[in-house]
N, C-alpha and C. Protein backbone atom coordinates (compact mmCIF):
# COMPACT_ATOMS: atom_id res chain seq x y z
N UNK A 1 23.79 -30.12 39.26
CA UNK A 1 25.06 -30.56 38.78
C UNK A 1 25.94 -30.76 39.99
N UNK A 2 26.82 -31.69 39.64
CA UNK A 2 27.75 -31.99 40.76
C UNK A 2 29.37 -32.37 40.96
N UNK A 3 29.78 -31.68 41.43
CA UNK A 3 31.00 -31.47 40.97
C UNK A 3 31.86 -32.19 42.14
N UNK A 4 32.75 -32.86 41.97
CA UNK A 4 33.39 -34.02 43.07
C UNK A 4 35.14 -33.36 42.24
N UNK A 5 35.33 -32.63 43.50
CA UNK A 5 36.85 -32.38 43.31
C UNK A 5 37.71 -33.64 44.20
N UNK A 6 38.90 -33.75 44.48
CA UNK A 6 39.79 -34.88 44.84
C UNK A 6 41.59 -34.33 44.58
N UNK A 7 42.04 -33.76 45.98
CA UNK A 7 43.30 -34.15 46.28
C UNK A 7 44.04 -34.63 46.13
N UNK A 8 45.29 -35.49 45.51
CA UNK A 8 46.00 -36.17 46.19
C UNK A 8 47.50 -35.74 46.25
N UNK A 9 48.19 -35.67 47.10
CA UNK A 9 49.39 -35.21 47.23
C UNK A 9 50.39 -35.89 47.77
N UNK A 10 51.54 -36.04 47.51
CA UNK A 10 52.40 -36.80 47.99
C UNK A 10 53.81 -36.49 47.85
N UNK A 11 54.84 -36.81 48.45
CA UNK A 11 56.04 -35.72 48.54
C UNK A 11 57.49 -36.94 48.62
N UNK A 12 58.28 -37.40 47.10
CA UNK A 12 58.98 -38.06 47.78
C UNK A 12 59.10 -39.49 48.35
N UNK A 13 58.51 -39.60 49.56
CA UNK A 13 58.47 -40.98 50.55
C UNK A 13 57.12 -41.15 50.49
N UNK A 14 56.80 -42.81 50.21
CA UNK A 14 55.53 -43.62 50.28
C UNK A 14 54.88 -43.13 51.13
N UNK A 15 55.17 -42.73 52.59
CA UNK A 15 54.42 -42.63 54.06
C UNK A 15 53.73 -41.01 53.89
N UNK A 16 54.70 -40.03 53.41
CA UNK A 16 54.19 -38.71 54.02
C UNK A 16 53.08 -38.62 52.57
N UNK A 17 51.59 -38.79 52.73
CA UNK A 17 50.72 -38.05 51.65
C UNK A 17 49.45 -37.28 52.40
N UNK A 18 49.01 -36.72 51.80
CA UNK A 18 47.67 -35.48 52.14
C UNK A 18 46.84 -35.96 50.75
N UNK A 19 46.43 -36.38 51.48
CA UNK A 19 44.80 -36.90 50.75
C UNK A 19 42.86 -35.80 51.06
N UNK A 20 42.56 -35.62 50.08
CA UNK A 20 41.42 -35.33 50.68
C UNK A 20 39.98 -34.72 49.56
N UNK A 21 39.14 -34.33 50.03
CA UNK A 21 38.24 -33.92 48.73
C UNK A 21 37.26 -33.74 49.50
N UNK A 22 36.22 -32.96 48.68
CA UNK A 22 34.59 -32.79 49.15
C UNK A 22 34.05 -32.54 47.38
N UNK A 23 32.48 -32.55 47.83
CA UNK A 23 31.45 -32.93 47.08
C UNK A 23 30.85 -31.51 46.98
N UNK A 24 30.95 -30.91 45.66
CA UNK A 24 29.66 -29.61 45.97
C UNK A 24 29.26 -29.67 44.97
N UNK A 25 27.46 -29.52 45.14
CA UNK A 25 26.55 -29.10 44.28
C UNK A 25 26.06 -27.87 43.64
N UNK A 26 26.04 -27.52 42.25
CA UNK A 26 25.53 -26.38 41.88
C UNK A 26 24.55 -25.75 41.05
N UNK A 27 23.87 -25.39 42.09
CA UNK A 27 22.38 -25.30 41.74
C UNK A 27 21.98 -23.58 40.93
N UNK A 28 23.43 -23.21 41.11
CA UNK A 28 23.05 -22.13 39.90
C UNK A 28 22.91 -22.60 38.57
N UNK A 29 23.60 -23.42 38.60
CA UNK A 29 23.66 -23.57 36.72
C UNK A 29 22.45 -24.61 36.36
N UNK A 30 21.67 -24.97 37.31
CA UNK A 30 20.55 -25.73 37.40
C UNK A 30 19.61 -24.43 36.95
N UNK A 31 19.32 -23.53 38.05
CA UNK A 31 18.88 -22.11 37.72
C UNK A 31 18.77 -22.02 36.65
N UNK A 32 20.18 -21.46 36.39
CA UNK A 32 20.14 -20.53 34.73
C UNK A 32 19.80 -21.55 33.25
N UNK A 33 20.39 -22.85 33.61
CA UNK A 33 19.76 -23.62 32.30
C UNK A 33 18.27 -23.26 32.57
N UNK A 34 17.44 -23.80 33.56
CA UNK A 34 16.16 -23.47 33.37
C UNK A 34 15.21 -22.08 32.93
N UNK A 35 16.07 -20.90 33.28
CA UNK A 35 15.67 -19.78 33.21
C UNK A 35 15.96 -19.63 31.44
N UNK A 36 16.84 -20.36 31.47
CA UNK A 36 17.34 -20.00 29.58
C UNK A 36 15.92 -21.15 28.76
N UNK A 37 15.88 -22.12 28.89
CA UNK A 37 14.66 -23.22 28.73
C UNK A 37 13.70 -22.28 28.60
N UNK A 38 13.33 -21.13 29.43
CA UNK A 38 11.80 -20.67 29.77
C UNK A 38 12.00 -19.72 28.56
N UNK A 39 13.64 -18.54 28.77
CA UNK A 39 13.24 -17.79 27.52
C UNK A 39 13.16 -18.39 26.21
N UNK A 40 13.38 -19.24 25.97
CA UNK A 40 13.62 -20.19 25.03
C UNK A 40 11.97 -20.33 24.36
N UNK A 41 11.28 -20.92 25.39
CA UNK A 41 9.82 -21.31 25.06
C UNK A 41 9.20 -20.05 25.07
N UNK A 42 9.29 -19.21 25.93
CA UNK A 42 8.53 -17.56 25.63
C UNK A 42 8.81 -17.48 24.26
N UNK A 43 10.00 -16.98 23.73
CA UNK A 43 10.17 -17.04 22.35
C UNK A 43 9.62 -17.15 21.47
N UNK A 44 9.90 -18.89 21.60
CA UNK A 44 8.97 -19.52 20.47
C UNK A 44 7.14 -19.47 20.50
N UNK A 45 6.62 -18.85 21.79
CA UNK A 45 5.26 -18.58 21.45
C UNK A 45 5.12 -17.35 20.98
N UNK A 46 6.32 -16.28 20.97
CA UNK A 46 5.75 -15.11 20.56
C UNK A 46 5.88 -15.10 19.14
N UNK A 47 7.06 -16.11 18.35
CA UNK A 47 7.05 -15.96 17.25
C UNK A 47 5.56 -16.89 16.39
N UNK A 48 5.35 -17.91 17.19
CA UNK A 48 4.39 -18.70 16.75
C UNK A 48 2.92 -17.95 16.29
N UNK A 49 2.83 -16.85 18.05
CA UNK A 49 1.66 -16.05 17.85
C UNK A 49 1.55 -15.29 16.94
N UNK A 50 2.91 -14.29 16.65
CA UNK A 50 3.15 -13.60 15.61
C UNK A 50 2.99 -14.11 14.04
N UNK A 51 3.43 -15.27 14.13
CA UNK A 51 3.22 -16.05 12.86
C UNK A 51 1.41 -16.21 12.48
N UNK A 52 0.85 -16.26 13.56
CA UNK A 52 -0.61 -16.73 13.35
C UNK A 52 -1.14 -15.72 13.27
N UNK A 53 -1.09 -14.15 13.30
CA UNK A 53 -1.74 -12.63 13.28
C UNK A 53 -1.70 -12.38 12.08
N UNK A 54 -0.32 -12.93 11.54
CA UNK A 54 0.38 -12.50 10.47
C UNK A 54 -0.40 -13.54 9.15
N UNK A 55 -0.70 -14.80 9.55
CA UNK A 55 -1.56 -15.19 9.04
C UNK A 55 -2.70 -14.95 8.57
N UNK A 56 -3.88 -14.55 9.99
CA UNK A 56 -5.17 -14.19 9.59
C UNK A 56 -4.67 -12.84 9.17
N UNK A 57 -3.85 -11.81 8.92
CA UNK A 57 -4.34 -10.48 8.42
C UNK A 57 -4.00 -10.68 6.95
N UNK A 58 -3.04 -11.85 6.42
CA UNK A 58 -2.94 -11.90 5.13
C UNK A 58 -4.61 -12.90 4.53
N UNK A 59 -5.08 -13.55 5.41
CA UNK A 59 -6.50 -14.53 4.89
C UNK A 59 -7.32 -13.43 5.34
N UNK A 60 -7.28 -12.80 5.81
CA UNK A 60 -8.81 -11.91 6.09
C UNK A 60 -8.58 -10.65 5.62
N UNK A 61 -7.29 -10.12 5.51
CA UNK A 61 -6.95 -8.20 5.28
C UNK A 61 -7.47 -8.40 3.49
N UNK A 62 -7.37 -8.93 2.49
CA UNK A 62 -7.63 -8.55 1.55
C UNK A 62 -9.50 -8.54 0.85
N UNK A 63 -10.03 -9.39 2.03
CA UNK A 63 -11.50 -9.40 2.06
C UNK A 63 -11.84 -7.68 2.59
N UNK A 64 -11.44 -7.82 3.31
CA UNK A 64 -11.50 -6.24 4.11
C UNK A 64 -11.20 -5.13 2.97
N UNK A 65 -10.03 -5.25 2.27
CA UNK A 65 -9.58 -3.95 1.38
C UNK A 65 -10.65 -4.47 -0.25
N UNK A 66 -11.20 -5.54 -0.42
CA UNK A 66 -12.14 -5.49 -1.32
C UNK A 66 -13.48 -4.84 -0.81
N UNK A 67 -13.87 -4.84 -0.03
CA UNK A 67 -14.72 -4.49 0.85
C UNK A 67 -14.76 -2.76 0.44
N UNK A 68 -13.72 -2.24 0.87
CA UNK A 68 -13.75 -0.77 0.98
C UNK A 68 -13.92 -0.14 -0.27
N UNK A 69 -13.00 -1.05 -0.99
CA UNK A 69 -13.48 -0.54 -2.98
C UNK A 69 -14.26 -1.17 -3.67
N UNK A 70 -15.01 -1.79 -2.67
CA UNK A 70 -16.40 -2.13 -3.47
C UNK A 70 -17.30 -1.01 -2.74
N UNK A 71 -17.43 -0.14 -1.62
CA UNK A 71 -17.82 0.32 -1.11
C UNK A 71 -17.73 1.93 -1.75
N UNK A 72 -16.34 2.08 -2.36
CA UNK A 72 -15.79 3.50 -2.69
C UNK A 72 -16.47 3.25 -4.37
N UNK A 73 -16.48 2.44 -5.07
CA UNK A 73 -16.56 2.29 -6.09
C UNK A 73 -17.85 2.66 -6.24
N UNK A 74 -19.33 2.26 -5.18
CA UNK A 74 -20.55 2.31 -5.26
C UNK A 74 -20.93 3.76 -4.97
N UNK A 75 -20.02 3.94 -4.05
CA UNK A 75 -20.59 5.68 -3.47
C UNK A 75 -20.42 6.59 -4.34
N UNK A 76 -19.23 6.28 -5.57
CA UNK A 76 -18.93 7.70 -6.52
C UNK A 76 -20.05 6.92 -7.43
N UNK A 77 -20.73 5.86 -8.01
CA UNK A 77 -21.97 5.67 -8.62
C UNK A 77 -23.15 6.51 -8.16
N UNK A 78 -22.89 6.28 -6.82
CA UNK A 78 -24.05 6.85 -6.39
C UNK A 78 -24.57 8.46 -6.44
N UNK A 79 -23.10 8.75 -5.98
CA UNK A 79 -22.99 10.62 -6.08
C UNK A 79 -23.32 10.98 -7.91
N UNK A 80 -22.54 9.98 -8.67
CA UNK A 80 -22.89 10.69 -10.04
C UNK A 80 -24.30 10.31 -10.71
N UNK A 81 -24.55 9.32 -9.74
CA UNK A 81 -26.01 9.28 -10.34
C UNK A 81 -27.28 10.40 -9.51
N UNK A 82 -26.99 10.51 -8.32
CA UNK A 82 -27.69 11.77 -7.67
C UNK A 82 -27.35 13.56 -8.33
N UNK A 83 -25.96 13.55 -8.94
CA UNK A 83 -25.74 15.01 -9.26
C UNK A 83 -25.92 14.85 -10.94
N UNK A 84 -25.85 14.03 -11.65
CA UNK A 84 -26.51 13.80 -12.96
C UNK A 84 -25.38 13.78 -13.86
N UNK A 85 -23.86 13.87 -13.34
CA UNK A 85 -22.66 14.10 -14.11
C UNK A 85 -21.74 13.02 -13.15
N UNK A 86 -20.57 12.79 -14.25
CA UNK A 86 -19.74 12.06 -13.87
C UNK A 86 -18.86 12.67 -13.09
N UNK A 87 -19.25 13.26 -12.01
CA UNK A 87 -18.35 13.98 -10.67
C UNK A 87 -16.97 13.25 -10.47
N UNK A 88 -17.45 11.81 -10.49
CA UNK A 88 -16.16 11.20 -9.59
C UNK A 88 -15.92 10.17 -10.72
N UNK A 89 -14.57 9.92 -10.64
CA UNK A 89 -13.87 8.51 -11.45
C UNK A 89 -13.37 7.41 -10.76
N UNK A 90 -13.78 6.28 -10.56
CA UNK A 90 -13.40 5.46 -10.03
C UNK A 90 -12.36 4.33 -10.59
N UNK A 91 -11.30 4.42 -10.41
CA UNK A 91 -9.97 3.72 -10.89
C UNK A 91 -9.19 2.62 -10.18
N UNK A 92 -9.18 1.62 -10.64
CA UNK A 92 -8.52 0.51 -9.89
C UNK A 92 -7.16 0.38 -10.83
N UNK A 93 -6.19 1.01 -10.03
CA UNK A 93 -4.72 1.05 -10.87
C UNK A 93 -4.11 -0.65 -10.43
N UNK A 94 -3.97 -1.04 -9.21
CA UNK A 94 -3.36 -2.35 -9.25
C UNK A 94 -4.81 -3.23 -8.07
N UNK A 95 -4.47 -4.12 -8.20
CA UNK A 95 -5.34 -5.17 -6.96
C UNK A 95 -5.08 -4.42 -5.38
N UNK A 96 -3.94 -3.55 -5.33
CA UNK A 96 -4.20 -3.29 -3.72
C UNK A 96 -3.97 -1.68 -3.94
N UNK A 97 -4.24 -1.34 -5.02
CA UNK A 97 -4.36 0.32 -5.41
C UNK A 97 -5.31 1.05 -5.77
N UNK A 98 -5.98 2.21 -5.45
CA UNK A 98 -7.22 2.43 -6.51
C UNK A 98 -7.22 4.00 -6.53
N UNK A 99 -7.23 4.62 -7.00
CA UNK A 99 -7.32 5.99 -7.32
C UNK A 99 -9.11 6.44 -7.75
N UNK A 100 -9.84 7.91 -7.06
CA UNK A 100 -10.47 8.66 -7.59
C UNK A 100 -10.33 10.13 -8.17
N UNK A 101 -11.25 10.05 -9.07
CA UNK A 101 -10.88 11.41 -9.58
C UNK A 101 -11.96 11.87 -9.41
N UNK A 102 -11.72 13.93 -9.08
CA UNK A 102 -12.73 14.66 -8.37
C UNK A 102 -12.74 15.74 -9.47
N UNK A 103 -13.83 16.17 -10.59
CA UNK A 103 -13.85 16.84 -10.87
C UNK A 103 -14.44 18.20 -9.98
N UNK A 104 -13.92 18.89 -9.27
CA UNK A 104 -14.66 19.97 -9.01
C UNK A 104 -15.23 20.69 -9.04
N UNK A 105 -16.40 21.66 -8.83
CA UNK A 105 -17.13 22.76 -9.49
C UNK A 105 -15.79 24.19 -9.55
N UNK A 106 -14.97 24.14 -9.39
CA UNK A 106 -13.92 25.16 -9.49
C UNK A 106 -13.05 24.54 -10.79
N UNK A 107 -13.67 23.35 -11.29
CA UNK A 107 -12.57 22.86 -12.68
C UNK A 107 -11.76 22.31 -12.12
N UNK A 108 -11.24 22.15 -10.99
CA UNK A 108 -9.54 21.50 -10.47
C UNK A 108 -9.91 20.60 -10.05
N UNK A 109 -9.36 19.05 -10.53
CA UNK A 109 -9.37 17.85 -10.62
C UNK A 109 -8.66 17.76 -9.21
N UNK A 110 -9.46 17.17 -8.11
CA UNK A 110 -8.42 16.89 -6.66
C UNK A 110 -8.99 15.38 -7.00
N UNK A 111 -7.67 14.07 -6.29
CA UNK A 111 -7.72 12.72 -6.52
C UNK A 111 -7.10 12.52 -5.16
N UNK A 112 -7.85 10.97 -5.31
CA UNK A 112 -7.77 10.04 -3.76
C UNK A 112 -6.65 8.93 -4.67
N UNK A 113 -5.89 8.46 -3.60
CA UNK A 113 -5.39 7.41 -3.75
C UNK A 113 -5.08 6.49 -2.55
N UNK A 114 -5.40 5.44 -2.71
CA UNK A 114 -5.66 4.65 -1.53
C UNK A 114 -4.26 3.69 -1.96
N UNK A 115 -4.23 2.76 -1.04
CA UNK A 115 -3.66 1.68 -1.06
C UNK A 115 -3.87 0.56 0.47
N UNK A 116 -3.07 -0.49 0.40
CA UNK A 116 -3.59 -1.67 1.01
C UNK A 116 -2.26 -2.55 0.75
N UNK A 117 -1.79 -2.95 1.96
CA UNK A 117 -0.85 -4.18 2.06
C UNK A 117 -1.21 -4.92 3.55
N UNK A 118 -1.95 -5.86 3.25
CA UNK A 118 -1.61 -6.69 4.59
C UNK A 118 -0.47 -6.88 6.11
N UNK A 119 0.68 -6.69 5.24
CA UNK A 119 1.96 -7.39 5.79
C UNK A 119 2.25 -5.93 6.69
N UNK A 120 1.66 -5.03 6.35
CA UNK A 120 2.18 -3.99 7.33
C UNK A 120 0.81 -3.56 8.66
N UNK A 121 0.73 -4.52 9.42
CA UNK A 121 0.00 -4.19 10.00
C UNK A 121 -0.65 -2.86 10.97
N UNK A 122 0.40 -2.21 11.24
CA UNK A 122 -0.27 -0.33 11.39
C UNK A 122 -0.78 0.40 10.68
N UNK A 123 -0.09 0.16 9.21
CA UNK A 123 -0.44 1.27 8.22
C UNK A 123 -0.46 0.25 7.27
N UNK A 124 -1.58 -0.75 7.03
CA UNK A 124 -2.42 -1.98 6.62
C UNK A 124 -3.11 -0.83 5.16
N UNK A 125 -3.91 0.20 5.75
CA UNK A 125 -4.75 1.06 4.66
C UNK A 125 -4.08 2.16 4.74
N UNK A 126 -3.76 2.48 3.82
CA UNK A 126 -3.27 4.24 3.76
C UNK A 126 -3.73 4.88 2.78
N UNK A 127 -4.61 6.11 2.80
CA UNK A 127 -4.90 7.03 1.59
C UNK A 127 -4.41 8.66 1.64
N UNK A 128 -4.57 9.36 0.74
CA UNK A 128 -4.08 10.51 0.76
C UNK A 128 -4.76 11.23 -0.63
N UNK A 129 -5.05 12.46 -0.31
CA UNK A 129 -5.80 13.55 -1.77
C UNK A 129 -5.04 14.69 -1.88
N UNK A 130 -5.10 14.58 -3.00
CA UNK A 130 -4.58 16.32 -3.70
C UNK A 130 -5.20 16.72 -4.37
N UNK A 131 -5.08 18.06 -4.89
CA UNK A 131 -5.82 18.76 -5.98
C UNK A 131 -6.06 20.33 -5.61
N UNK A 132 -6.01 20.80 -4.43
CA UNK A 132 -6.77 21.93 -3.87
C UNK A 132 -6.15 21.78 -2.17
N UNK A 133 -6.30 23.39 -2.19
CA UNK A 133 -5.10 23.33 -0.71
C UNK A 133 -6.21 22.97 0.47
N UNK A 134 -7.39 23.06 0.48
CA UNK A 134 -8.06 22.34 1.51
C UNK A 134 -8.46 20.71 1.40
N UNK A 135 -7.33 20.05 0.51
CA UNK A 135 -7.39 18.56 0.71
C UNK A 135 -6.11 18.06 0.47
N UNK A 136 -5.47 19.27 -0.14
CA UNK A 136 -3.60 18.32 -0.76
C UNK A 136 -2.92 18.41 0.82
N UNK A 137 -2.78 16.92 0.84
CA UNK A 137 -1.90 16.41 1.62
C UNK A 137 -2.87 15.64 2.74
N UNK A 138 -4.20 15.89 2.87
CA UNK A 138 -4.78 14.93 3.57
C UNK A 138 -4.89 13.47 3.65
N UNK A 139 -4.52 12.73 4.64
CA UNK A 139 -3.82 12.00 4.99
C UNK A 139 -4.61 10.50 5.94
N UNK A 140 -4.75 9.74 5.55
CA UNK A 140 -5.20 8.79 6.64
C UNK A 140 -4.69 7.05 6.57
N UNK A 141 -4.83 6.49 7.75
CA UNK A 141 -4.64 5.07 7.37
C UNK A 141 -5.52 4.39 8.56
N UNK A 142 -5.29 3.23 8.52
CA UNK A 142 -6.15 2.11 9.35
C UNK A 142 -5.36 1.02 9.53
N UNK A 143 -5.21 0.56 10.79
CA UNK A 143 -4.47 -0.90 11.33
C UNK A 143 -5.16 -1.85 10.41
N UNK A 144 -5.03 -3.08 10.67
CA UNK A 144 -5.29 -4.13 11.02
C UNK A 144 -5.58 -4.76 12.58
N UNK A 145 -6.71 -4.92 12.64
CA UNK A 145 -6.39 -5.33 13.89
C UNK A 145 -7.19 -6.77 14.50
N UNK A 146 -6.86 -7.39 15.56
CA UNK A 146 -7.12 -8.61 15.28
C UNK A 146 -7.93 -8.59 16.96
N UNK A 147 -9.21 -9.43 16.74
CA UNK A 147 -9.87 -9.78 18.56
C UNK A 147 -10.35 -10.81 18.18
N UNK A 148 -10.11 -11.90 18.82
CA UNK A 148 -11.10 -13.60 18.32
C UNK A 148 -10.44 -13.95 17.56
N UNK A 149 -9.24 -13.46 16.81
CA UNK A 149 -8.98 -14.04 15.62
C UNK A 149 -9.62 -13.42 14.05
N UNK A 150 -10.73 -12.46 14.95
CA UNK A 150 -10.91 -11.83 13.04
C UNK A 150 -10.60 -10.80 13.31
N UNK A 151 -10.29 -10.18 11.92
CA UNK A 151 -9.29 -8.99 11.49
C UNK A 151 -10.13 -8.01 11.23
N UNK A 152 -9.88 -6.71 11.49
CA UNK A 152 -10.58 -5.92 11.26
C UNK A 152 -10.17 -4.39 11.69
N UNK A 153 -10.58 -3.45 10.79
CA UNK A 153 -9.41 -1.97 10.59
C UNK A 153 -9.91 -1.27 12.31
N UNK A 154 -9.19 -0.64 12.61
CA UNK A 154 -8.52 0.18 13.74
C UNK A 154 -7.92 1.03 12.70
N UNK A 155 -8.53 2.86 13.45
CA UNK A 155 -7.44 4.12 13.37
C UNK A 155 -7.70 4.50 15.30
N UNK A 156 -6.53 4.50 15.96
CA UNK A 156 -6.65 4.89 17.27
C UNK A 156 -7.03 3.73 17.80
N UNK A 157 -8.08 3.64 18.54
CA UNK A 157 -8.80 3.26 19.75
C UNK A 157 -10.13 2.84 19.40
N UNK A 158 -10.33 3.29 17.53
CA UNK A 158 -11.92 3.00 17.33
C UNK A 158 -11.94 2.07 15.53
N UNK A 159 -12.54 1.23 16.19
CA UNK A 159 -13.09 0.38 15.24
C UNK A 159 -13.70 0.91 13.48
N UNK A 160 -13.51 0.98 12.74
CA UNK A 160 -13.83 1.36 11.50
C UNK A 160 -14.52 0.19 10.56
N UNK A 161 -15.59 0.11 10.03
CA UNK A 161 -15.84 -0.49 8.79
C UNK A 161 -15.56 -0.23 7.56
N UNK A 162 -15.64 -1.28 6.54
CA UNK A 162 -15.14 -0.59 5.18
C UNK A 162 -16.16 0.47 5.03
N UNK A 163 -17.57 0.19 5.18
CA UNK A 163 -18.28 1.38 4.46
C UNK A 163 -17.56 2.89 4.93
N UNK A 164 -17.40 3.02 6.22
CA UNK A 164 -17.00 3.96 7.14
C UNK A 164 -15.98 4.81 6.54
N UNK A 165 -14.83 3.83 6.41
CA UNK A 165 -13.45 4.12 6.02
C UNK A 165 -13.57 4.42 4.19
N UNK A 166 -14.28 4.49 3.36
CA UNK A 166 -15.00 4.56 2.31
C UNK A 166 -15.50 5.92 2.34
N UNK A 167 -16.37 6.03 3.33
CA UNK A 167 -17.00 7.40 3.81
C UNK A 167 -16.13 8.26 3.95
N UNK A 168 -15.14 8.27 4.91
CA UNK A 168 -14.17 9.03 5.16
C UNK A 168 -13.23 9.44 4.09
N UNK A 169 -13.02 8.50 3.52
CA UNK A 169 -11.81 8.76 2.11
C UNK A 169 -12.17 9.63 0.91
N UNK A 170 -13.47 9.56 0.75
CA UNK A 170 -14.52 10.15 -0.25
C UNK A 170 -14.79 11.67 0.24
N UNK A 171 -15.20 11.98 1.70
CA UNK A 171 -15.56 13.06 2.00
C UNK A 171 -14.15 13.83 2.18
N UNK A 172 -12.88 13.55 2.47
CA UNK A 172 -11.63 13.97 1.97
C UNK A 172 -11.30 14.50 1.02
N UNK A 173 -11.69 13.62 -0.38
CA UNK A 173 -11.36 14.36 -1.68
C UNK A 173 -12.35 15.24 -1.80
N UNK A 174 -13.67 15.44 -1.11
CA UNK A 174 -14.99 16.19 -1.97
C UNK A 174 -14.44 17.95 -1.16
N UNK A 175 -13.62 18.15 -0.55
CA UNK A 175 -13.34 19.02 0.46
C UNK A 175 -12.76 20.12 -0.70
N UNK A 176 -13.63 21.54 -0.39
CA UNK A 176 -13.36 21.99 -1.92
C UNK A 176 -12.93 23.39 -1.18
């Protein structure tokens, strides 16, 4: 940018004037527009990227949470078909909800309840059991988490499958 200031002064009589000027350039505001341009475009890729995570965990997170209750659903088949009684109840209260029920050999009914929302990507899976003081209040969840573009659960630092996370949720409520 360039800024052309200009003098002119004069006092009175035609003859006596002071004339004069200079030329300065300023290359700060050259600077800072550009530096503002850059945060500008950082910005818009983080929201873009964000927009596209947020994407695949809503197209891929609900394959994943069918996954786990098709997984939880098979294992209490399985347990009541190995112990010869209907041990466990398997309950699908909403599409991203599902509840089990634990009959115990002590009579006290302890229950899992899971849940599942995409849109919250830390705490994507969250479950929790009650029934008996060595499981009421036990507690877990699973990210979402994204490498390549596919989605897939994180607790910590370690990778989980549905069967896994299935496994885990089940051996929670069986805790007698």
């Amino acid at each position: 940018m360039k800024l052309r200031f200009t003098l002119d002064f004069s006092v009175g009589d035609e003859r006596p004037c002071i004339s004069g000027g200079f030329v300065m350039e300023d290359q700060w505001g050259k600077k800072a527009a550009n530096q503002l341009r850059s945060q500008r475009e950082n910005l818009e890729r983080g929201n873009a990227a964000q927009l596209h995570r947020d994407k695949l965990r809503h197209e891929q997170g609900p394959r994943l949470w069918n996954e786990v209750r098709e997984h939880v659903k098979s294992k209490c088949a399985s347990l009541n078909l190995e112990d010869g009684a209907d041990v466990l109840t398997f309950m699908l209260v909403q599409s991203s909800t599902l509840d089990v029920r634990f009959k115990a050999p002590s009579g006290r009914t302890h229950i899992l309840t899971a849940s599942f929302e995409p849109s919250s990507a830390d705490n994507a899976l969250r479950w929790k059991t009650s029934g008996h003081r060595m499981n009421d209040g036990v507690a877990g969840t699973c990210e979402l988490h994204i490498k390549n573009d596919v989605v897939g659960f994180l607790t910590g630092a370690h990778p989980y499958t549905p069967e896994s996370i299935a496994e885990k949720m089940l051996e929670d409520l069986l805790r007698d």
